[in-house]
Protein backbone atom coordinates (compact mmCIF):
# COMPACT_ATOMS: atom_id res chain seq x y z
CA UNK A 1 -14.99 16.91 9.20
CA UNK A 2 -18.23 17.70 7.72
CA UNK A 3 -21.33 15.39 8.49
CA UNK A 4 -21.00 12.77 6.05
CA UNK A 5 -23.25 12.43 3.21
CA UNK A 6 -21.89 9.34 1.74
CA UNK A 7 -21.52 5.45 2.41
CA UNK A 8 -18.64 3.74 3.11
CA UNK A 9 -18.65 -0.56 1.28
CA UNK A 10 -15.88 -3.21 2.63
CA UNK A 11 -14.78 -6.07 0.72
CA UNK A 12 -13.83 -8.83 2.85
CA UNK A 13 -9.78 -8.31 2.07
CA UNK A 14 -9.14 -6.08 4.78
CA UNK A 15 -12.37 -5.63 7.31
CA UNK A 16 -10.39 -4.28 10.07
CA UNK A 17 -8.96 -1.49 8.08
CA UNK A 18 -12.13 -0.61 6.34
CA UNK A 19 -13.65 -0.33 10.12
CA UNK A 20 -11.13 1.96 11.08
CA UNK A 21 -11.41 3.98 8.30
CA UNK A 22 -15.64 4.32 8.99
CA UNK A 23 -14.30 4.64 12.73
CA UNK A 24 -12.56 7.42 11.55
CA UNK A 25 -15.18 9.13 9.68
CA UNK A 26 -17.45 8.82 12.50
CA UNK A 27 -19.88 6.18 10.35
CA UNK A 28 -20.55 2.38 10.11
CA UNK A 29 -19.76 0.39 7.10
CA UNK A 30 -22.82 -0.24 4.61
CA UNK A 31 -24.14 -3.35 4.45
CA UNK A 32 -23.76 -5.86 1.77
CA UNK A 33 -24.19 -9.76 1.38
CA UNK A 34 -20.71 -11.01 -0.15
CA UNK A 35 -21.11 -14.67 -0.33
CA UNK A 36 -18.75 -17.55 -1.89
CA UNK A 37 -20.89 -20.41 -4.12
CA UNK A 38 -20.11 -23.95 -3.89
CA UNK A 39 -18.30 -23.52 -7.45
CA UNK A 40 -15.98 -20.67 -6.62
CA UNK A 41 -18.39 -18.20 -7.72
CA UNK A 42 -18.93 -14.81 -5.50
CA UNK A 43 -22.41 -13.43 -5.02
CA UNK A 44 -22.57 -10.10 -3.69
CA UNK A 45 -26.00 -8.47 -3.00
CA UNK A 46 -26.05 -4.26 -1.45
CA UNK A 47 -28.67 -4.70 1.50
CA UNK A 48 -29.20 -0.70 1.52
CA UNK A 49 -30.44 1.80 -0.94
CA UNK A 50 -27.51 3.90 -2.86
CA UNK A 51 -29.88 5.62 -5.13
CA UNK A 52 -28.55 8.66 -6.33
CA UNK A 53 -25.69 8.69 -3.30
CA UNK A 54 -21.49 8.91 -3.74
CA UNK A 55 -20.08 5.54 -2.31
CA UNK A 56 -16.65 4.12 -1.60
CA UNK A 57 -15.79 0.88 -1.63
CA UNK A 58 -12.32 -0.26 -0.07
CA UNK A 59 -11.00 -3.33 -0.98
CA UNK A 60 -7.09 -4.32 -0.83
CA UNK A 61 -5.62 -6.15 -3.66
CA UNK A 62 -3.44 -8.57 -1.42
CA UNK A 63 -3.00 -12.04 -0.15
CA UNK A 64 -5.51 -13.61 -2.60
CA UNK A 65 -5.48 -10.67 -5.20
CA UNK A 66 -7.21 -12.69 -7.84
CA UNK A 67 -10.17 -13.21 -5.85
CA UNK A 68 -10.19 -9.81 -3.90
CA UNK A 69 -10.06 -7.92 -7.33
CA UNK A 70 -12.75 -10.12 -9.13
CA UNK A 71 -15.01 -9.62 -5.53
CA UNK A 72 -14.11 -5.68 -6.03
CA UNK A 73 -15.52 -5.77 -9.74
CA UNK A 74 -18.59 -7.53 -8.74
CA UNK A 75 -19.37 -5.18 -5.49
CA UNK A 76 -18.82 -2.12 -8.15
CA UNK A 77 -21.21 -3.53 -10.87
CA UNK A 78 -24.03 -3.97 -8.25
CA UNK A 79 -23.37 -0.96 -6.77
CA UNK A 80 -23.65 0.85 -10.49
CA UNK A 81 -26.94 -1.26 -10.99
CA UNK A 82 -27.98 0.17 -8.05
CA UNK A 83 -27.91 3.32 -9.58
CA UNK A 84 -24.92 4.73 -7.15
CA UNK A 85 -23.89 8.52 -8.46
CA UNK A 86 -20.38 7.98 -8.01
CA UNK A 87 -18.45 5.06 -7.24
CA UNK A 88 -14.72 5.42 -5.49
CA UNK A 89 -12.63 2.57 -5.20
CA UNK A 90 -10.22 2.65 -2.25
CA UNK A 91 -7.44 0.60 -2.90
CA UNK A 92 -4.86 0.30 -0.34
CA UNK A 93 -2.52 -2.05 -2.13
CA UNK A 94 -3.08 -2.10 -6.05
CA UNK A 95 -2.48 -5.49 -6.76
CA UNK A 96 -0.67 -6.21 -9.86
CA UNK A 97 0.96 -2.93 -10.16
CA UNK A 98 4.47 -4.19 -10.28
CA UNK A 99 3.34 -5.70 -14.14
CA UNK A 100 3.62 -2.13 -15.24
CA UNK A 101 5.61 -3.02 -18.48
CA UNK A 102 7.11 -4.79 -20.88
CA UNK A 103 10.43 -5.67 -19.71
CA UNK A 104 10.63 -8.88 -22.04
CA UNK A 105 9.06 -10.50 -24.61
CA UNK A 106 5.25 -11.12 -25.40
CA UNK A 107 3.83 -10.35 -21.41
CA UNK A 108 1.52 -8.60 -20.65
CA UNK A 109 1.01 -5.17 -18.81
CA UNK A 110 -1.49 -6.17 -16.21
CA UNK A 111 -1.27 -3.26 -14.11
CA UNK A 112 -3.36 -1.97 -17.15
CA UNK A 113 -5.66 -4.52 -17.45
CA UNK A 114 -6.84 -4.05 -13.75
CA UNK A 115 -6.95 -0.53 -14.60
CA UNK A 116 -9.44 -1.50 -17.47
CA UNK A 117 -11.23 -3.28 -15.29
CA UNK A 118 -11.97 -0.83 -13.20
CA UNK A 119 -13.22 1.77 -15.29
CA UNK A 120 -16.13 -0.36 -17.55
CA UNK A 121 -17.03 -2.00 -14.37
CA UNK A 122 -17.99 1.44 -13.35
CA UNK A 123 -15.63 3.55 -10.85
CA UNK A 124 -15.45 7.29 -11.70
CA UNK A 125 -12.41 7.60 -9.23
CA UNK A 126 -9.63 5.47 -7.55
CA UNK A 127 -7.69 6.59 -4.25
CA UNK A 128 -4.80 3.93 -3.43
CA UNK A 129 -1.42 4.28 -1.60
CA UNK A 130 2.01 4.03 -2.47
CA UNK A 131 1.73 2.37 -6.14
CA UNK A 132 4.82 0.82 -6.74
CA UNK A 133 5.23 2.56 -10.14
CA UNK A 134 3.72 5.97 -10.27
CA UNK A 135 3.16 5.48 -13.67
CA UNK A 136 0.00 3.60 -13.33
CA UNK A 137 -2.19 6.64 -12.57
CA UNK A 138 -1.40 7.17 -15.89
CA UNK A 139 -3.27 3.89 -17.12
CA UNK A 140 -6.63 5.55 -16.09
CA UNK A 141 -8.65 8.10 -17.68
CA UNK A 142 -10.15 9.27 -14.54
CA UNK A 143 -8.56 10.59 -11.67
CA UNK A 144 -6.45 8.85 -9.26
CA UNK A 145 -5.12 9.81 -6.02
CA UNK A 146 -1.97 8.16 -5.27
CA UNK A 147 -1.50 8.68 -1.14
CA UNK A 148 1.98 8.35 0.27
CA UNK A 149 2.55 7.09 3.40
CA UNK A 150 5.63 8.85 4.28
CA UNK A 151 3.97 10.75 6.94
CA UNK A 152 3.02 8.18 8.81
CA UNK A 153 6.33 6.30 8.42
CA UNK A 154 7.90 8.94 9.72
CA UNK A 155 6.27 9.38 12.91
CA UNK A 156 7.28 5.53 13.21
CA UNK A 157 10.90 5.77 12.62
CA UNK A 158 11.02 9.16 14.67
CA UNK A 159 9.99 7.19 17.50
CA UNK A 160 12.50 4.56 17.17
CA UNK A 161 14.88 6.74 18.96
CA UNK A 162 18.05 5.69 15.80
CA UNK A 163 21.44 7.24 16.53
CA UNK A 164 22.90 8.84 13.86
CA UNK A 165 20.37 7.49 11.41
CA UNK A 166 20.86 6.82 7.60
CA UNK A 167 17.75 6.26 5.62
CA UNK A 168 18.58 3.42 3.27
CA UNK A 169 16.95 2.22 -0.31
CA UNK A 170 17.25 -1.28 -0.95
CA UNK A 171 16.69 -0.67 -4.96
CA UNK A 172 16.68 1.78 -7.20
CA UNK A 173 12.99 1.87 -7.10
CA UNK A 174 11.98 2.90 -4.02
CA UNK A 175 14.60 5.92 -4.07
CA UNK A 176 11.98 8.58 -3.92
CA UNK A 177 10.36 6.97 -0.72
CA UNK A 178 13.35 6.94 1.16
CA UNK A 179 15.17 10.48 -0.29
CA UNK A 180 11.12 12.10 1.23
CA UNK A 181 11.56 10.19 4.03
CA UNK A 182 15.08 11.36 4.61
CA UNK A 183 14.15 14.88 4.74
CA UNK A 184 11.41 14.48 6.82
CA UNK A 185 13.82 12.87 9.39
CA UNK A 186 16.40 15.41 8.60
CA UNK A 187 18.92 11.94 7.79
CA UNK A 188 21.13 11.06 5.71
CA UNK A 189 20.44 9.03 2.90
CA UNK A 190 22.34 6.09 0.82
CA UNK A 191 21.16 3.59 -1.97
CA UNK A 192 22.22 -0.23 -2.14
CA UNK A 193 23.24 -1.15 -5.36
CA UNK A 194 21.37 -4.43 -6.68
CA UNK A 195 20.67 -6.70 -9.88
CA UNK A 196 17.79 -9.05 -9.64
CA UNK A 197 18.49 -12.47 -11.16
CA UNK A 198 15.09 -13.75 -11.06
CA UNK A 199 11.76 -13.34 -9.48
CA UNK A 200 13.05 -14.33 -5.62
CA UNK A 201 16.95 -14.05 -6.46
CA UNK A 202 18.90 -10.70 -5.69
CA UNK A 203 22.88 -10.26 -6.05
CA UNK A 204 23.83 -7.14 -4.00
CA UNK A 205 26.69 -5.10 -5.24
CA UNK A 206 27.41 -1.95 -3.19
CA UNK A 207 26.20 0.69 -0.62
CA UNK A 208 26.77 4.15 -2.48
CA UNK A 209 27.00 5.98 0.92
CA UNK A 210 28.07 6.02 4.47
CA UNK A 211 26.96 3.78 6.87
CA UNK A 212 29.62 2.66 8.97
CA UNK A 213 29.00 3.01 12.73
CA UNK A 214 25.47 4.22 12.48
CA UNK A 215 21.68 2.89 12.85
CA UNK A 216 20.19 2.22 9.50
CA UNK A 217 16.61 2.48 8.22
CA UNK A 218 16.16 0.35 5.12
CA UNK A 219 12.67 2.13 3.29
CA UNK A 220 10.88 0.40 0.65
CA UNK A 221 7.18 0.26 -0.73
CA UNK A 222 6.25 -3.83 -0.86
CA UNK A 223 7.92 -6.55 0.68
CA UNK A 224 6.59 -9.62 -0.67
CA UNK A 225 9.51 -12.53 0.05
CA UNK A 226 11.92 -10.03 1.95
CA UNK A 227 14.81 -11.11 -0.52
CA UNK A 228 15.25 -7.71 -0.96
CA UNK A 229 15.76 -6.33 2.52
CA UNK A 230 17.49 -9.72 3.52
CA UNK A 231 20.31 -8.64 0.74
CA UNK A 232 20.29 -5.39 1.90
CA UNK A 233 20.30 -5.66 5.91
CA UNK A 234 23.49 -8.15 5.05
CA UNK A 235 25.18 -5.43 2.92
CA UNK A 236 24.88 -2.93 5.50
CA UNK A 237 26.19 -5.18 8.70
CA UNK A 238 29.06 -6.04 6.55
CA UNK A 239 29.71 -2.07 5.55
CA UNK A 240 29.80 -1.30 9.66
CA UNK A 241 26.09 -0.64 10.16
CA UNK A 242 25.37 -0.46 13.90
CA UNK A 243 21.66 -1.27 14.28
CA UNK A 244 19.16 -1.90 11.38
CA UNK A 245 15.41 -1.23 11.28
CA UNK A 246 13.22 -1.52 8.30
CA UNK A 247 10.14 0.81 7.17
CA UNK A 248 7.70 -0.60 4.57
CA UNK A 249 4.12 0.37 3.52
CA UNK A 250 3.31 -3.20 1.59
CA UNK A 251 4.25 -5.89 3.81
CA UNK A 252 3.14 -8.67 1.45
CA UNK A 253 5.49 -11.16 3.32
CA UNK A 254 4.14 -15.01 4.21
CA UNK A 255 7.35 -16.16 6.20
CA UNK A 256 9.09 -14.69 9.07
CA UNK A 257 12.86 -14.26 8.00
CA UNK A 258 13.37 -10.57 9.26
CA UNK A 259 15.46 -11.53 12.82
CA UNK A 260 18.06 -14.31 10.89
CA UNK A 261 18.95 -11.54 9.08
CA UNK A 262 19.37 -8.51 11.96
CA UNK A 263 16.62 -6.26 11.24
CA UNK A 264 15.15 -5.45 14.86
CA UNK A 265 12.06 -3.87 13.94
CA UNK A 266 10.04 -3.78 11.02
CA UNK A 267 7.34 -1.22 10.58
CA UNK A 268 4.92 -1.30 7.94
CA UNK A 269 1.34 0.00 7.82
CA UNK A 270 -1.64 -1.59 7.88
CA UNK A 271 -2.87 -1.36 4.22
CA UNK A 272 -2.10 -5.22 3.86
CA UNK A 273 -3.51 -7.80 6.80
CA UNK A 274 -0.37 -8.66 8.81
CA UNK A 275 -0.41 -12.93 7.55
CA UNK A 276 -0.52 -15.01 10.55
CA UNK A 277 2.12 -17.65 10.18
CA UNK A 278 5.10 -14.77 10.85
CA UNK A 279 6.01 -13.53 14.17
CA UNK A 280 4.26 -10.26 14.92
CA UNK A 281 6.88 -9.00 18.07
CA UNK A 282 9.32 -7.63 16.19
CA UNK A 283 6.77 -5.66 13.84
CA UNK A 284 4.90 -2.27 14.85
CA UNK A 285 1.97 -1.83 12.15
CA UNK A 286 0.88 1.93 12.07
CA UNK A 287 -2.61 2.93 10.97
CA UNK A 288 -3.42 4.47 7.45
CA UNK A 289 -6.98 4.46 8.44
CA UNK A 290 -7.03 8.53 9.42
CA UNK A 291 -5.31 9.42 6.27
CA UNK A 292 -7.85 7.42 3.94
CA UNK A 293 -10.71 8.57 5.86
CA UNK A 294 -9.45 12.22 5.46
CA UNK A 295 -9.34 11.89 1.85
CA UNK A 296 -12.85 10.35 1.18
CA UNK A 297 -14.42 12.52 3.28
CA UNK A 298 -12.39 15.36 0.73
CA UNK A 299 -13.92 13.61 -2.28
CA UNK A 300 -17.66 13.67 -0.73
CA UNK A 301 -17.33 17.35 0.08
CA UNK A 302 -15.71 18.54 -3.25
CA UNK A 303 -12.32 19.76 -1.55
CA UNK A 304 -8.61 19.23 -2.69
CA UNK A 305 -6.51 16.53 -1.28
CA UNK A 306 -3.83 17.55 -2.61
CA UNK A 307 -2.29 18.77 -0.08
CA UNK A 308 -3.10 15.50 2.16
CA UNK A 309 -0.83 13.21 -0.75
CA UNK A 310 1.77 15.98 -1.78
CA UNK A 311 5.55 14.47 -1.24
CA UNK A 312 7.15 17.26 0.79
CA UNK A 313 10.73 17.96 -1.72
């Protein structure tokens, strides 16, 4: 990489991935002075001069998105008051970008509002991972780089040393996720047929596919209350599924139900903070941090990244 003529801003969602990502780059993290009032209130204050400099600021929408969004507003209005040139957001996890659209009647299609947001706060660019509907890059009307993680997922599952391995999709939506990550394993691939009921309730139909007598990887892009890999991981052990492993790049999850169910290992990236109250032996977290660091230091310089967030067909 060139010698980096940028800064590099953290919120405090995600520290530890926003100092691997300067680790990366070969740089240390700005300074700033992000504070929480007795009220509620954040107070945010840039403790170095971004006159006429490109800055990132990386901030994951996740856990406590409401605050960690309003906190990522506030950090990109000072940093526009601070007359910054440009102003990247790094997103990790877009919070909110399951509320993509209407899918009843009289809600609302938040996905856009944080996209909204964004913009009149003052970003002239947004690099994020995995959105969970593609469509959202579509809500801007600047550019957005939409990194996939299958590359790194890969390299996980590869090493998980599966015998005869099927790459599994646990919905309809995250069929493009798995089908890339099927050819990158050179696996088969099947889909588990589901209807949701509600918010946390899943019925699970069929498996269109074979998986009888072979180790399964179940792919998706969030897991927030596992309902949807629980369903799935059952399906599967009761279609003749040897061994089942589980590959996400969102792990959202609060609660630790992955073993009742037979999923031996779980990986997931580190885009999200890994929460605390769920058992952490079972789960092998693999770094983003190179990827993102790759691609800002792309922006700074001017060059494509195209090629670094092109799904491989």
């Amino acid at each position: 990489m060139s010698k980096p003529d940028y800064m590099l801003f953290s919120g405090t969602s995600h520290l530890k991935l926003s100092e691997d990502i300067a680790q990366s780059l070969g740089i240390k993290l700005s300074q700033t002075n992000i504070e929480r009032f007795p009220d509620g209130e954040i107070g945010v204050q840039i403790l170095e001069n971004v006159r006429g400099r490109d800055v990132f600021v990386i901030q994951t929408i996740a856990k406590e998105p409401n605050l960690y969004l309003m906190e990522l507003l506030i950090l990109i209005d000072a940093l526009k008051r601070a007359s910054a040139h440009r102003i990247v957001a790094v997103i990790p996890y877009y919070g909110y970008s399951r509320q993509d659209r209407k899918d009843k009647g009289r809600v609302p299609i938040t996905a856009k509002l944080v996209a909204n947001l964004l913009v009149t706060a003052g970003v002239s660019r947004v690099v994020t991972m995995d959105l969970h509907a593609e469509q959202v890059q579509g809500f801007f009307d600047i550019p957005v780089d939409n990194l996939y993680a299958r590359p790194v997922l890969a390299e996980g599952i590869q090493r998980l040393g599966a015998e005869n391995p099927v790459v599994v999709t646990p919905d309809i939506g995250s069929i493009k996720l798995a089908r890339l990550l099927a050819n990158e394993i050179h696996a088969d691939f099947a889909i588990v047929d589901k209807r949701r009921m509600n918010a946390t309730d899943i019925k699970t139909n069929a498996i269109i596919g074979d998986v009888q007598g072979r180790d399964v990887i179940l792919v998706d892009d969030i897991c927030s209350t596992g309902g949807t890999l629980k369903n799935a991981a059952l399906a599967c052990k009761e279609a003749g599924a040897q061994r089942i492993f589980a590959a996400v790049t969102h792990l959202l999850l609060t609660k630790d139900p992955m073993r009742s169910f037979g999923i031996e290992k779980l990986l997931v990236t580190d885009t999200v903070p890994l929460s605390k109250e769920i058992d952490h032996s079972h789960i092998e977290v693999l770094s983003v941090a190179g990827l993102f660091g790759k691609v800002i230091d792309s922006i700074a310089n001017n060059q494509s990244v195209s090629a670094l967030f092109r799904p491989r067909t």
